[in-house]
ModelCIF file with pLDDT and N, C-alpha, C, O atoms, coordinates in Angstrom:
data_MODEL
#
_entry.id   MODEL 
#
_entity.id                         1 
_entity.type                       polymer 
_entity.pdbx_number_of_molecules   1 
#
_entity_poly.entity_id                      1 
_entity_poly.type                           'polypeptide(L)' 
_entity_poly.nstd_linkage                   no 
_entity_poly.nstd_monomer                   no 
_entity_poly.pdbx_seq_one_letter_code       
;(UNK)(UNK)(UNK)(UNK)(UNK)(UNK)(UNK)(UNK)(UNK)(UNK)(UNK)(UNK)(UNK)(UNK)(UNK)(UNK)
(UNK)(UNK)(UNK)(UNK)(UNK)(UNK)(UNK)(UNK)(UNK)(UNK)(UNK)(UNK)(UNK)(UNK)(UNK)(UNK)
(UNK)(UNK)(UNK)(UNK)(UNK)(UNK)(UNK)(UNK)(UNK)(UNK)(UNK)(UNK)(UNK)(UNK)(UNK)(UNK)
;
_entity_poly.pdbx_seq_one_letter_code_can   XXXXXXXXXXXXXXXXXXXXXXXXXXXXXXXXXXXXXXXXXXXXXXXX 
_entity_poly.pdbx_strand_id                 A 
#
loop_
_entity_poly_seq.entity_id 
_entity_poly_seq.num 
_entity_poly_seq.mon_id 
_entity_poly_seq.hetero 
1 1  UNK n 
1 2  UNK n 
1 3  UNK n 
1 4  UNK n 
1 5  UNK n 
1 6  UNK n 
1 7  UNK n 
1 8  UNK n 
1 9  UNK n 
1 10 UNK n 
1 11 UNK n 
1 12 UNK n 
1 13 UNK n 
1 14 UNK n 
1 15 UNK n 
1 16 UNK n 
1 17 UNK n 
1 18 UNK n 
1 19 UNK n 
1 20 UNK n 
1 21 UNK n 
1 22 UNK n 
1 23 UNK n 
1 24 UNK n 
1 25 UNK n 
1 26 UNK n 
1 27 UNK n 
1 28 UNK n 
1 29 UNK n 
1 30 UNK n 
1 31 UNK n 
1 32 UNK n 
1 33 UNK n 
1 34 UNK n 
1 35 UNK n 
1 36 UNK n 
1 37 UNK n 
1 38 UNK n 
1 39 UNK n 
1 40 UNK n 
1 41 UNK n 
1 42 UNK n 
1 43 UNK n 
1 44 UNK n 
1 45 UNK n 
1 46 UNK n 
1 47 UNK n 
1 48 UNK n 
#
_struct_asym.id          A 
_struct_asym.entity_id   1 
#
loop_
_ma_qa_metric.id 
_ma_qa_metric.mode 
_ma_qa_metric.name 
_ma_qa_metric.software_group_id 
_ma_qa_metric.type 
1 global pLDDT . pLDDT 
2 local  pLDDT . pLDDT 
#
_ma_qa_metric_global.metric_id      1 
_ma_qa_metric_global.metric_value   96.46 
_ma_qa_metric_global.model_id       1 
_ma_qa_metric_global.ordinal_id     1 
#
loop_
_ma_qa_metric_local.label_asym_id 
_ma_qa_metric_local.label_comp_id 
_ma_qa_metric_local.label_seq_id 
_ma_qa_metric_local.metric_id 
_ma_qa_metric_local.metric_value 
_ma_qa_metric_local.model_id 
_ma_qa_metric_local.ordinal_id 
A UNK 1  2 98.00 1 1  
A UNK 2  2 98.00 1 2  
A UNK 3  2 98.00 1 3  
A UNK 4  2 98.00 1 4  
A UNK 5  2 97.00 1 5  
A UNK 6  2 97.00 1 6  
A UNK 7  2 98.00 1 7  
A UNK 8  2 97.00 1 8  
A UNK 9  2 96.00 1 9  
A UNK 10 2 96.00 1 10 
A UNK 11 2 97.00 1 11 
A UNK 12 2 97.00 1 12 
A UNK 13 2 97.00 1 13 
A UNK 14 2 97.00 1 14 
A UNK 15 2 98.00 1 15 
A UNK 16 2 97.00 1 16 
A UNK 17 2 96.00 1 17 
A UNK 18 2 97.00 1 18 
A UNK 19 2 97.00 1 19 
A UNK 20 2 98.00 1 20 
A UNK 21 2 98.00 1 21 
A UNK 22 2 98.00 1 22 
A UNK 23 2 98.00 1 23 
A UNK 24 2 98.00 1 24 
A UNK 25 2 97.00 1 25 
A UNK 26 2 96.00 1 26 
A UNK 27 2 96.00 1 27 
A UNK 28 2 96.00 1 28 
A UNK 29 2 97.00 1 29 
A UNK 30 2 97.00 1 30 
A UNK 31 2 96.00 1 31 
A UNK 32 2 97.00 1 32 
A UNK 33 2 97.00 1 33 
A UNK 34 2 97.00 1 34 
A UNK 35 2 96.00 1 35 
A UNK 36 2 96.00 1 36 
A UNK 37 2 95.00 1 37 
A UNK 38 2 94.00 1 38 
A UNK 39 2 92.00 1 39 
A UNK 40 2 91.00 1 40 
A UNK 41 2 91.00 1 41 
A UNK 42 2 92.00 1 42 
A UNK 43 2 94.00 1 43 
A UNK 44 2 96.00 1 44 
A UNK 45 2 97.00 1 45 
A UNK 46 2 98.00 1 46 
A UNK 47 2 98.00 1 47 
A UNK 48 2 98.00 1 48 
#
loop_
_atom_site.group_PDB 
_atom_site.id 
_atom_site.type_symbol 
_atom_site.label_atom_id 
_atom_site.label_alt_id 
_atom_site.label_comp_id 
_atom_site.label_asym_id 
_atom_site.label_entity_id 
_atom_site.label_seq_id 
_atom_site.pdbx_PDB_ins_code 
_atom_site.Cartn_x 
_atom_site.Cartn_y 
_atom_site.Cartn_z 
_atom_site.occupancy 
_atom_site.B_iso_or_equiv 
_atom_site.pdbx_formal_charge 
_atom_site.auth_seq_id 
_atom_site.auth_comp_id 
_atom_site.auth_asym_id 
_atom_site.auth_atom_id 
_atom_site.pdbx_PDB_model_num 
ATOM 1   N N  . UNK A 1 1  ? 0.846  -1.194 0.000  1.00 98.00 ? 1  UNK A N  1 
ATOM 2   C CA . UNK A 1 1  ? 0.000  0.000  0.000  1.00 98.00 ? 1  UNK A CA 1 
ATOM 3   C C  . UNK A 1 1  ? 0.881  1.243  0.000  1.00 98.00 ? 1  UNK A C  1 
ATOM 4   O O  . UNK A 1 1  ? 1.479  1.751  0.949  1.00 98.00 ? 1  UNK A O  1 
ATOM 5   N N  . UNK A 1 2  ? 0.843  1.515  -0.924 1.00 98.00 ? 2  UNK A N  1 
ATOM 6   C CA . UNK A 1 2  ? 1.307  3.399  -1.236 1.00 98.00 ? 2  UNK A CA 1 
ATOM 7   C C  . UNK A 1 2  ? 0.143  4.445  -1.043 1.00 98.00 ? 2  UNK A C  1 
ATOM 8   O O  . UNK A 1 2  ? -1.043 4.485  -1.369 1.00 98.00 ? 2  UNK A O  1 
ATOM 9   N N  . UNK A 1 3  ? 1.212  5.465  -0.213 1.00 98.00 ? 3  UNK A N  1 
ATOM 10  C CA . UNK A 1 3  ? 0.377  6.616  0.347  1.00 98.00 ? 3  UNK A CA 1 
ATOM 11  C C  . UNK A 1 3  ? 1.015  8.082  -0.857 1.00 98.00 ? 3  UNK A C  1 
ATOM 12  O O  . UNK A 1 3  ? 2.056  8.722  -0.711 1.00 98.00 ? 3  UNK A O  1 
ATOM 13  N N  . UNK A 1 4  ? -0.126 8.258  -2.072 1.00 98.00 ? 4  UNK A N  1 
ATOM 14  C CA . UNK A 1 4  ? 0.364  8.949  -2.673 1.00 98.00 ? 4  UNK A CA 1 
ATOM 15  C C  . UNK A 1 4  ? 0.853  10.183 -1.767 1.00 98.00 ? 4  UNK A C  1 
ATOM 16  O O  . UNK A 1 4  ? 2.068  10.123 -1.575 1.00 98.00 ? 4  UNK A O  1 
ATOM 17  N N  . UNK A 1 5  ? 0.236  11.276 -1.166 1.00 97.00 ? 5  UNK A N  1 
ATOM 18  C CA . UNK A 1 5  ? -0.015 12.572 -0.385 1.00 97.00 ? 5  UNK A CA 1 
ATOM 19  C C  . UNK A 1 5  ? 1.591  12.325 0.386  1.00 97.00 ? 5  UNK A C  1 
ATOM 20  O O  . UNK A 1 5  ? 1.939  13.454 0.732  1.00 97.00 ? 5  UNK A O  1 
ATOM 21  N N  . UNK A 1 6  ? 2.253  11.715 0.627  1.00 97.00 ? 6  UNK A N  1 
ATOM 22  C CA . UNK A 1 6  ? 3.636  11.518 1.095  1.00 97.00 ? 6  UNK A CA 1 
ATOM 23  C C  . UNK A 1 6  ? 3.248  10.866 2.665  1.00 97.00 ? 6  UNK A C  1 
ATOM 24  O O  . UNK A 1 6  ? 2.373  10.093 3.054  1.00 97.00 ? 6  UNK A O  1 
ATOM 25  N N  . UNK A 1 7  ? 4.583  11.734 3.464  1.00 98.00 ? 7  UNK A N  1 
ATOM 26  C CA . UNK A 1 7  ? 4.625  11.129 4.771  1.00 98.00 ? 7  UNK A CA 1 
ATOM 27  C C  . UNK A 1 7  ? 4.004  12.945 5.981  1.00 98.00 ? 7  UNK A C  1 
ATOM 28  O O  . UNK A 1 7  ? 4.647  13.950 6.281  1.00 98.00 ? 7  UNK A O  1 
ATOM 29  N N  . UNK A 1 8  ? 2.872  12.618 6.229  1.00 97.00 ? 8  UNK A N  1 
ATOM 30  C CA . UNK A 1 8  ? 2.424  13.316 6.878  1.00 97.00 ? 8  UNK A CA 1 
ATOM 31  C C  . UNK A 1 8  ? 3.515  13.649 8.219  1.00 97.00 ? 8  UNK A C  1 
ATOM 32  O O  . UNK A 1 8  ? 4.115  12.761 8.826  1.00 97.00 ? 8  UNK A O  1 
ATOM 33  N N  . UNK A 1 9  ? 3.608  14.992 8.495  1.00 96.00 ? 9  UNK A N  1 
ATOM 34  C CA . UNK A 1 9  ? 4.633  15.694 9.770  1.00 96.00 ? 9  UNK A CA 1 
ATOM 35  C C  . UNK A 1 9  ? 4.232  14.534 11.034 1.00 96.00 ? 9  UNK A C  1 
ATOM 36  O O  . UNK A 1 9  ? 3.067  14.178 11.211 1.00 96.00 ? 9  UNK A O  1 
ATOM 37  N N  . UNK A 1 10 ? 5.095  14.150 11.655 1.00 96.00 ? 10 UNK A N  1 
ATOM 38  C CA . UNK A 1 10 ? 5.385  12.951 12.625 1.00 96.00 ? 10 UNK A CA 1 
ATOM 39  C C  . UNK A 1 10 ? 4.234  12.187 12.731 1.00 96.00 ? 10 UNK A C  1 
ATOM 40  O O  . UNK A 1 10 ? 3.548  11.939 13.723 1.00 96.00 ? 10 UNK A O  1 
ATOM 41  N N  . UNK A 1 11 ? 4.104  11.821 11.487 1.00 97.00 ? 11 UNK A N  1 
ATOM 42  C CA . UNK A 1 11 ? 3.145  10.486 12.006 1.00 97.00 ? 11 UNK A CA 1 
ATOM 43  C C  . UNK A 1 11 ? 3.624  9.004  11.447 1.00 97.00 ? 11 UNK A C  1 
ATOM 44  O O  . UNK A 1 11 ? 2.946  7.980  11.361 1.00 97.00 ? 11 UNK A O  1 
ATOM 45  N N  . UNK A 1 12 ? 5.422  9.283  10.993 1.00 97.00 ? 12 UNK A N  1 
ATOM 46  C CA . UNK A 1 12 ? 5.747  7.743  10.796 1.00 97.00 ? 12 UNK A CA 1 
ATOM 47  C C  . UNK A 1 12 ? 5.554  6.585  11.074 1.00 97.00 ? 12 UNK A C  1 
ATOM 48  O O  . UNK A 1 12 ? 5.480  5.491  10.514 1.00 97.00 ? 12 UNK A O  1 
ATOM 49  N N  . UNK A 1 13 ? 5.464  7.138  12.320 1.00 97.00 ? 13 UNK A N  1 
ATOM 50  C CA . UNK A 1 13 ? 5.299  5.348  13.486 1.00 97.00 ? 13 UNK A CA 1 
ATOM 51  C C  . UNK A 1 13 ? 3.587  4.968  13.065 1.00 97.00 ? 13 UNK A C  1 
ATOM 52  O O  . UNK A 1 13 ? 3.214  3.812  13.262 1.00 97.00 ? 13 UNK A O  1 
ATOM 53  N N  . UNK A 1 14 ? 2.862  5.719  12.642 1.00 97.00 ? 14 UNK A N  1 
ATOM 54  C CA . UNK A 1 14 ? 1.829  4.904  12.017 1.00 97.00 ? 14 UNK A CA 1 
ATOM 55  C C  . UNK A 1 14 ? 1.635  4.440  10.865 1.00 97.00 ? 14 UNK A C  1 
ATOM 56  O O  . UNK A 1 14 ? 0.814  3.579  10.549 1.00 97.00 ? 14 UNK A O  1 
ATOM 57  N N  . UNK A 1 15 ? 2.579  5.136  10.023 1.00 98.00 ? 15 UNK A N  1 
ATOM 58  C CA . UNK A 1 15 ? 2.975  4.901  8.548  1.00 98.00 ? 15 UNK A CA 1 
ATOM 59  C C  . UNK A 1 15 ? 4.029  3.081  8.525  1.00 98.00 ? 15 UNK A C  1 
ATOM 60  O O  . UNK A 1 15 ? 4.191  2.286  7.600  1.00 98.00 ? 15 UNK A O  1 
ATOM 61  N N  . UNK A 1 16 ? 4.424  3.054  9.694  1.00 97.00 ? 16 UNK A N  1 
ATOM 62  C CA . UNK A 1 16 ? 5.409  1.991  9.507  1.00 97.00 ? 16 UNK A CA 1 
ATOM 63  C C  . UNK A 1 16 ? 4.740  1.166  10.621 1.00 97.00 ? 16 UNK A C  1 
ATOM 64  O O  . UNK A 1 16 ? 5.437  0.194  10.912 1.00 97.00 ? 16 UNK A O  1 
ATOM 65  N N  . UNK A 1 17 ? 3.382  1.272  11.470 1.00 96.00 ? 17 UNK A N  1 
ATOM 66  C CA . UNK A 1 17 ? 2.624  -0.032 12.174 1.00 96.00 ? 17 UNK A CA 1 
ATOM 67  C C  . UNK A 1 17 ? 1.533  -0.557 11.109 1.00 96.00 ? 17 UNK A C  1 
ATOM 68  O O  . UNK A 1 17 ? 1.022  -1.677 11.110 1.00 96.00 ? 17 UNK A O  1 
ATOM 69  N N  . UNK A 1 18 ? 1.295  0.449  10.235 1.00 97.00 ? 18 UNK A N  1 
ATOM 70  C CA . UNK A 1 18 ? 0.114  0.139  9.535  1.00 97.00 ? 18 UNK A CA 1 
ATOM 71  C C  . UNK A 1 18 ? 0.484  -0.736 8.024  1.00 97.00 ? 18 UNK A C  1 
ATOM 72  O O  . UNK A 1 18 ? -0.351 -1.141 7.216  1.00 97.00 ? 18 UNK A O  1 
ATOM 73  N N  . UNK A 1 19 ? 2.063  -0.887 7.930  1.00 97.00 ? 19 UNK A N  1 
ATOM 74  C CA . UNK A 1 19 ? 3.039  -1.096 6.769  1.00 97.00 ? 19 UNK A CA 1 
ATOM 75  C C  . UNK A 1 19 ? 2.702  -0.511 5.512  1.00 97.00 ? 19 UNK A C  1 
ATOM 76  O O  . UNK A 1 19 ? 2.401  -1.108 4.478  1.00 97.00 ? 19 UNK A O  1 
ATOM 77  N N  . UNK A 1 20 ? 2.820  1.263  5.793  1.00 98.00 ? 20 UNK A N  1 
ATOM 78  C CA . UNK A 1 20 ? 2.266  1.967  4.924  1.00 98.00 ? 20 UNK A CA 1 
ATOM 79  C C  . UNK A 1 20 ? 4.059  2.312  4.026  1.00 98.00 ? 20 UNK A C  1 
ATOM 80  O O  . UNK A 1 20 ? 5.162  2.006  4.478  1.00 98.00 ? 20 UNK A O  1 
ATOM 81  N N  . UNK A 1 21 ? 3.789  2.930  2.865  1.00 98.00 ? 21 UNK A N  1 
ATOM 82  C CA . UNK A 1 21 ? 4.516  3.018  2.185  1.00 98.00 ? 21 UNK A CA 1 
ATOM 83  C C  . UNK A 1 21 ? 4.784  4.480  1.340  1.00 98.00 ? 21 UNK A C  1 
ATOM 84  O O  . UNK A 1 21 ? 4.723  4.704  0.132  1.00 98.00 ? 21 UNK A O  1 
ATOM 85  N N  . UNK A 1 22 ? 5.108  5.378  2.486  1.00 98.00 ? 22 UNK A N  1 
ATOM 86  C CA . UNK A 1 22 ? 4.902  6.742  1.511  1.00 98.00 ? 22 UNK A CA 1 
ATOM 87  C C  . UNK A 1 22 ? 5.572  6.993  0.366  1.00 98.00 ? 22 UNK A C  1 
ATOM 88  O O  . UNK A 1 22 ? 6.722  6.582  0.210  1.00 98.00 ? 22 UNK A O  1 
ATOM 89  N N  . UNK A 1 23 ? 5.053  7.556  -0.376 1.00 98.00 ? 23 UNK A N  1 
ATOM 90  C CA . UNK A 1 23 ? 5.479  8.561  -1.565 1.00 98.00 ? 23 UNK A CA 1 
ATOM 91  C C  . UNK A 1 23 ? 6.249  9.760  -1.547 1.00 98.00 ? 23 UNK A C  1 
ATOM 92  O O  . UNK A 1 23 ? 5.723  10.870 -1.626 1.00 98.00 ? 23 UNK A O  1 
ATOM 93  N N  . UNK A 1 24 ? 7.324  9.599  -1.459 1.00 98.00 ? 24 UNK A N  1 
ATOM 94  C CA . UNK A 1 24 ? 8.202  10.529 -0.631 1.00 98.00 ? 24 UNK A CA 1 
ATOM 95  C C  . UNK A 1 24 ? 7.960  11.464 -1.716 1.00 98.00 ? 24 UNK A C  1 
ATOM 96  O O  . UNK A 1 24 ? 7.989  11.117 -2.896 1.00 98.00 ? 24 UNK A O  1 
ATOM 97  N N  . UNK A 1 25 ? 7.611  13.196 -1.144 1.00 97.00 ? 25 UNK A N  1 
ATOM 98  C CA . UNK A 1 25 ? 7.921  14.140 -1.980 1.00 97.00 ? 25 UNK A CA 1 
ATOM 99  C C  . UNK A 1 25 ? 8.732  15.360 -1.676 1.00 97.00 ? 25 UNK A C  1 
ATOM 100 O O  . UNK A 1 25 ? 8.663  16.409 -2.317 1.00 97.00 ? 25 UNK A O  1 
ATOM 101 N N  . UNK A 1 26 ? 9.397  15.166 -0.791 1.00 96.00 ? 26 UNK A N  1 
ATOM 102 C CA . UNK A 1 26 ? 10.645 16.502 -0.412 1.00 96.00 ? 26 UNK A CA 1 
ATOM 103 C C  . UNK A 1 26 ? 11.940 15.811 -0.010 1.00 96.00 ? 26 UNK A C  1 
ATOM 104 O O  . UNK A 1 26 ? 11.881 14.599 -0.221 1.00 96.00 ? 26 UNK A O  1 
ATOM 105 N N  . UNK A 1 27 ? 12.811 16.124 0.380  1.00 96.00 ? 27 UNK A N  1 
ATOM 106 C CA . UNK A 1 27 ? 14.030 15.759 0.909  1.00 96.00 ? 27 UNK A CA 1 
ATOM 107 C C  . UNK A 1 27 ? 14.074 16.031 2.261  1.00 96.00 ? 27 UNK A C  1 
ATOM 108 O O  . UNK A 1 27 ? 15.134 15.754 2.822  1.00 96.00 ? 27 UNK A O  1 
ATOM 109 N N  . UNK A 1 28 ? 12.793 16.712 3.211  1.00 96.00 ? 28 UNK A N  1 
ATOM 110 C CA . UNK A 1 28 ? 12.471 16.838 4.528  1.00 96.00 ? 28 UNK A CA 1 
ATOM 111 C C  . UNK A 1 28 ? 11.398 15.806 5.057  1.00 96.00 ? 28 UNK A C  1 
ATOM 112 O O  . UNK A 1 28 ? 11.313 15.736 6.283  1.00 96.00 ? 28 UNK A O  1 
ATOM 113 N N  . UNK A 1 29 ? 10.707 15.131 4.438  1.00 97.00 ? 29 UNK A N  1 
ATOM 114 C CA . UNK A 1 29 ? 9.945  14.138 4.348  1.00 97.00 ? 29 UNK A CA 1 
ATOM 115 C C  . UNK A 1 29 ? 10.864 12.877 4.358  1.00 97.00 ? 29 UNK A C  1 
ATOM 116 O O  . UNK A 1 29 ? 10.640 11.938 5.122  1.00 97.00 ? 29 UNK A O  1 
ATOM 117 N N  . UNK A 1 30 ? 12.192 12.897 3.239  1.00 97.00 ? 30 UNK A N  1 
ATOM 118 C CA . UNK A 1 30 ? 13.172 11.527 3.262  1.00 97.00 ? 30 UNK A CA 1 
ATOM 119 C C  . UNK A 1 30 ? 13.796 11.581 4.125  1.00 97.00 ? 30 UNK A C  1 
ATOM 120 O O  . UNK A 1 30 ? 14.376 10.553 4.475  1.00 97.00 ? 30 UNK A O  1 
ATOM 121 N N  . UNK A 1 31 ? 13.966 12.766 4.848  1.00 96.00 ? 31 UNK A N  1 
ATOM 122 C CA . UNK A 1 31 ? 14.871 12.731 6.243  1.00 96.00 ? 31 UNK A CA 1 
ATOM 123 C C  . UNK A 1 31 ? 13.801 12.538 7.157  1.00 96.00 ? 31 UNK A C  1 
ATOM 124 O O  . UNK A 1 31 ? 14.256 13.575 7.639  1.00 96.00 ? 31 UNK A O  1 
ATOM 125 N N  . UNK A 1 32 ? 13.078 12.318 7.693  1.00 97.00 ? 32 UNK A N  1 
ATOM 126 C CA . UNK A 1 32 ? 11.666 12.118 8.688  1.00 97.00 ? 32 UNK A CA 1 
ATOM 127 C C  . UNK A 1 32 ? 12.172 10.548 8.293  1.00 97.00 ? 32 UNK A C  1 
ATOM 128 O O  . UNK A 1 32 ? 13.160 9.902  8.644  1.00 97.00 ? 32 UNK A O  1 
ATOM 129 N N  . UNK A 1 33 ? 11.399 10.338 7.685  1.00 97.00 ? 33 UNK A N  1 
ATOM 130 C CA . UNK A 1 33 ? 11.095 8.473  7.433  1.00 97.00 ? 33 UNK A CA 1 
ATOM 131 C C  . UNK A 1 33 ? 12.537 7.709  7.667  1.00 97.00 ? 33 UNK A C  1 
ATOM 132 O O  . UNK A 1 33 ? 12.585 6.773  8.466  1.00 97.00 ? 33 UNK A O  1 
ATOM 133 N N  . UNK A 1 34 ? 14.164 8.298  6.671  1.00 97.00 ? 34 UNK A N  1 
ATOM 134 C CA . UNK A 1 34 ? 15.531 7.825  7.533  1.00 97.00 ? 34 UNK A CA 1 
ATOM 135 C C  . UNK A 1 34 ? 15.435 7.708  8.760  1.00 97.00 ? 34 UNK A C  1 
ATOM 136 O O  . UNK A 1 34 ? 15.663 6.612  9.272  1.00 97.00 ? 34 UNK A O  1 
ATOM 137 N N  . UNK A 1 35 ? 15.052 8.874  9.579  1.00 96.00 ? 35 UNK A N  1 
ATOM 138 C CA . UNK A 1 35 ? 15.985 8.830  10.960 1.00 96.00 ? 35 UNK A CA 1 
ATOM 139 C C  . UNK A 1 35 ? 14.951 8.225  11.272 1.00 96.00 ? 35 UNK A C  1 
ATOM 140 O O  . UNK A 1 35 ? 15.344 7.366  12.061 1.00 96.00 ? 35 UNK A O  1 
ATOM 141 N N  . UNK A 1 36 ? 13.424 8.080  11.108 1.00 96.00 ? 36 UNK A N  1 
ATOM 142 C CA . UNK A 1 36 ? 12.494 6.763  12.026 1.00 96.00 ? 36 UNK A CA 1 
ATOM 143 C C  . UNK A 1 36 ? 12.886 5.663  11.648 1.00 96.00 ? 36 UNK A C  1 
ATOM 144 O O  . UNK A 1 36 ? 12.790 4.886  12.598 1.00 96.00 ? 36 UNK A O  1 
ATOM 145 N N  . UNK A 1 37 ? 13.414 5.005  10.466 1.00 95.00 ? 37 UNK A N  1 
ATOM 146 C CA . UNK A 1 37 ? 13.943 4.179  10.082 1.00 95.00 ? 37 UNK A CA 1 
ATOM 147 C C  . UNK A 1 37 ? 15.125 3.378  10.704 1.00 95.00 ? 37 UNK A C  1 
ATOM 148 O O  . UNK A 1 37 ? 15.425 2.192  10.562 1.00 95.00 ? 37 UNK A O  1 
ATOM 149 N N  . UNK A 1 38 ? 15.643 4.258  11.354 1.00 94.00 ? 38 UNK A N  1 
ATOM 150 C CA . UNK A 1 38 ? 17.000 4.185  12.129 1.00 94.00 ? 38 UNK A CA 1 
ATOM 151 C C  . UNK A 1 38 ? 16.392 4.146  13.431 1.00 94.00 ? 38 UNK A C  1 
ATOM 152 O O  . UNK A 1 38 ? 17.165 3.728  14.293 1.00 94.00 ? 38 UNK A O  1 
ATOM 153 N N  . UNK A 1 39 ? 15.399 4.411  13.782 1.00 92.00 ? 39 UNK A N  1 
ATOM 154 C CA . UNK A 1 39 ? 14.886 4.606  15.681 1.00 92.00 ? 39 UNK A CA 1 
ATOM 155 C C  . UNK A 1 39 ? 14.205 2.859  15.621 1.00 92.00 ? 39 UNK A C  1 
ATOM 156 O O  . UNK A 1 39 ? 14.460 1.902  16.352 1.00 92.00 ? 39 UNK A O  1 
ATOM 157 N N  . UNK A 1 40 ? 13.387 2.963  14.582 1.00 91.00 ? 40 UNK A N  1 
ATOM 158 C CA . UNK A 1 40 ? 12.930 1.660  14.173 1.00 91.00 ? 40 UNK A CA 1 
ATOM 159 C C  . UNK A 1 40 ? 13.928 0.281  13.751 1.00 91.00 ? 40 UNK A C  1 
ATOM 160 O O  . UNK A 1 40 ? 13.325 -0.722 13.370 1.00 91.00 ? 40 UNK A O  1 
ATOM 161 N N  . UNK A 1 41 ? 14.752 0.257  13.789 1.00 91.00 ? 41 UNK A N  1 
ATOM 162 C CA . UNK A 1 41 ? 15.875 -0.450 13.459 1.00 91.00 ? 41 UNK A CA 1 
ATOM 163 C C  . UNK A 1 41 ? 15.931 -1.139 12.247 1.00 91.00 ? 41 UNK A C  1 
ATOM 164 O O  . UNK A 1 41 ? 16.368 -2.286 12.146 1.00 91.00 ? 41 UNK A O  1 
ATOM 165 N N  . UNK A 1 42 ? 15.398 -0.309 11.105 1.00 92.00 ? 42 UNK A N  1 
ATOM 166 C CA . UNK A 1 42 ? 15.290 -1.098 9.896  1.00 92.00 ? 42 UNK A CA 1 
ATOM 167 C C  . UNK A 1 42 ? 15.343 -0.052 8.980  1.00 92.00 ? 42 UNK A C  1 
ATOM 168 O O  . UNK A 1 42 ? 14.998 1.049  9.409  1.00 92.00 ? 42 UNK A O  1 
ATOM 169 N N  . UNK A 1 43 ? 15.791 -0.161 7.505  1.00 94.00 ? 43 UNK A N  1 
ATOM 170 C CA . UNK A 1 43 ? 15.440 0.877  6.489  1.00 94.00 ? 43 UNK A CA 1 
ATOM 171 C C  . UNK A 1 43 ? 14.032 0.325  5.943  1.00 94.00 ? 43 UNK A C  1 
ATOM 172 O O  . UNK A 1 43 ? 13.803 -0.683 5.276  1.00 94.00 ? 43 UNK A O  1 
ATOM 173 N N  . UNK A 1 44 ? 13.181 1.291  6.432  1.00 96.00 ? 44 UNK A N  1 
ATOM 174 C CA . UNK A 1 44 ? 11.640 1.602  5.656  1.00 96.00 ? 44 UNK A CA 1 
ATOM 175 C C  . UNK A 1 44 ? 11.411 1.582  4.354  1.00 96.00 ? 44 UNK A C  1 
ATOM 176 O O  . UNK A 1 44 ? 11.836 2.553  3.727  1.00 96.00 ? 44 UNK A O  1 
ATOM 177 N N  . UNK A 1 45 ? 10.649 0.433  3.546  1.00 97.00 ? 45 UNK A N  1 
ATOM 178 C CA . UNK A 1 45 ? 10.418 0.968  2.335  1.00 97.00 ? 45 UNK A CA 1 
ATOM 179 C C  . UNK A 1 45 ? 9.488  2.457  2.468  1.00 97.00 ? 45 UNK A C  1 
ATOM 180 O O  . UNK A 1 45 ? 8.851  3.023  3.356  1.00 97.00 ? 45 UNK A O  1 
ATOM 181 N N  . UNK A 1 46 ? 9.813  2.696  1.085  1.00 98.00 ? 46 UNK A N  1 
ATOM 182 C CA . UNK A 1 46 ? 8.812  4.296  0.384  1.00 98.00 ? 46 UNK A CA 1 
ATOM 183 C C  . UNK A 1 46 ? 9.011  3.979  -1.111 1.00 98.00 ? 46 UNK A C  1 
ATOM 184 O O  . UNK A 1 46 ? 9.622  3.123  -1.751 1.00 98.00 ? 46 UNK A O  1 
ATOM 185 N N  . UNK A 1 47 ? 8.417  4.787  -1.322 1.00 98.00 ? 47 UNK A N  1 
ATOM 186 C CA . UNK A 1 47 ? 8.683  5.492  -2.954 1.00 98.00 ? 47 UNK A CA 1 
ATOM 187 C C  . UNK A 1 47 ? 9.177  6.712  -3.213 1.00 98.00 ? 47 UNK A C  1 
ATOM 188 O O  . UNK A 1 47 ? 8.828  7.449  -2.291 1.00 98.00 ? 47 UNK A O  1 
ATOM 189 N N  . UNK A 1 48 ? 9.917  7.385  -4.132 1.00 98.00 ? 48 UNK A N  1 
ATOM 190 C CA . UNK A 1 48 ? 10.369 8.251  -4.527 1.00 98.00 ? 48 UNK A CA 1 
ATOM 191 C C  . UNK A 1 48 ? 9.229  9.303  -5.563 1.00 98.00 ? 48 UNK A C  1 
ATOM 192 O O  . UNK A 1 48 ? 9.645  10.340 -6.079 1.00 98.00 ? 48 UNK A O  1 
#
């Protein structure tokens, strides 16, 4: 499941319980989802 609209301001941890898959559209959005990625101990899929 892809979330066209991207990764909504801190709501990763539901984006990654719900095994959502954003649509990354900024380079402040790809840094959000990295560093949860890294708190989460895994690299997160997305889309570009």
């Amino acid at each position: 499941i892809y979330v066209l609209d991207g990764l909504f301001p801190g709501q990763a941890e539901f984006y990654a319980r719900e095994d959502l898959r954003p649509a990354l559209i900024t380079v402040e959005e790809a840094r959000e989802w990295a560093a949860f990625g890294t708190e989460y101990g895994r690299n997160l899929p997305c889309a570009i």
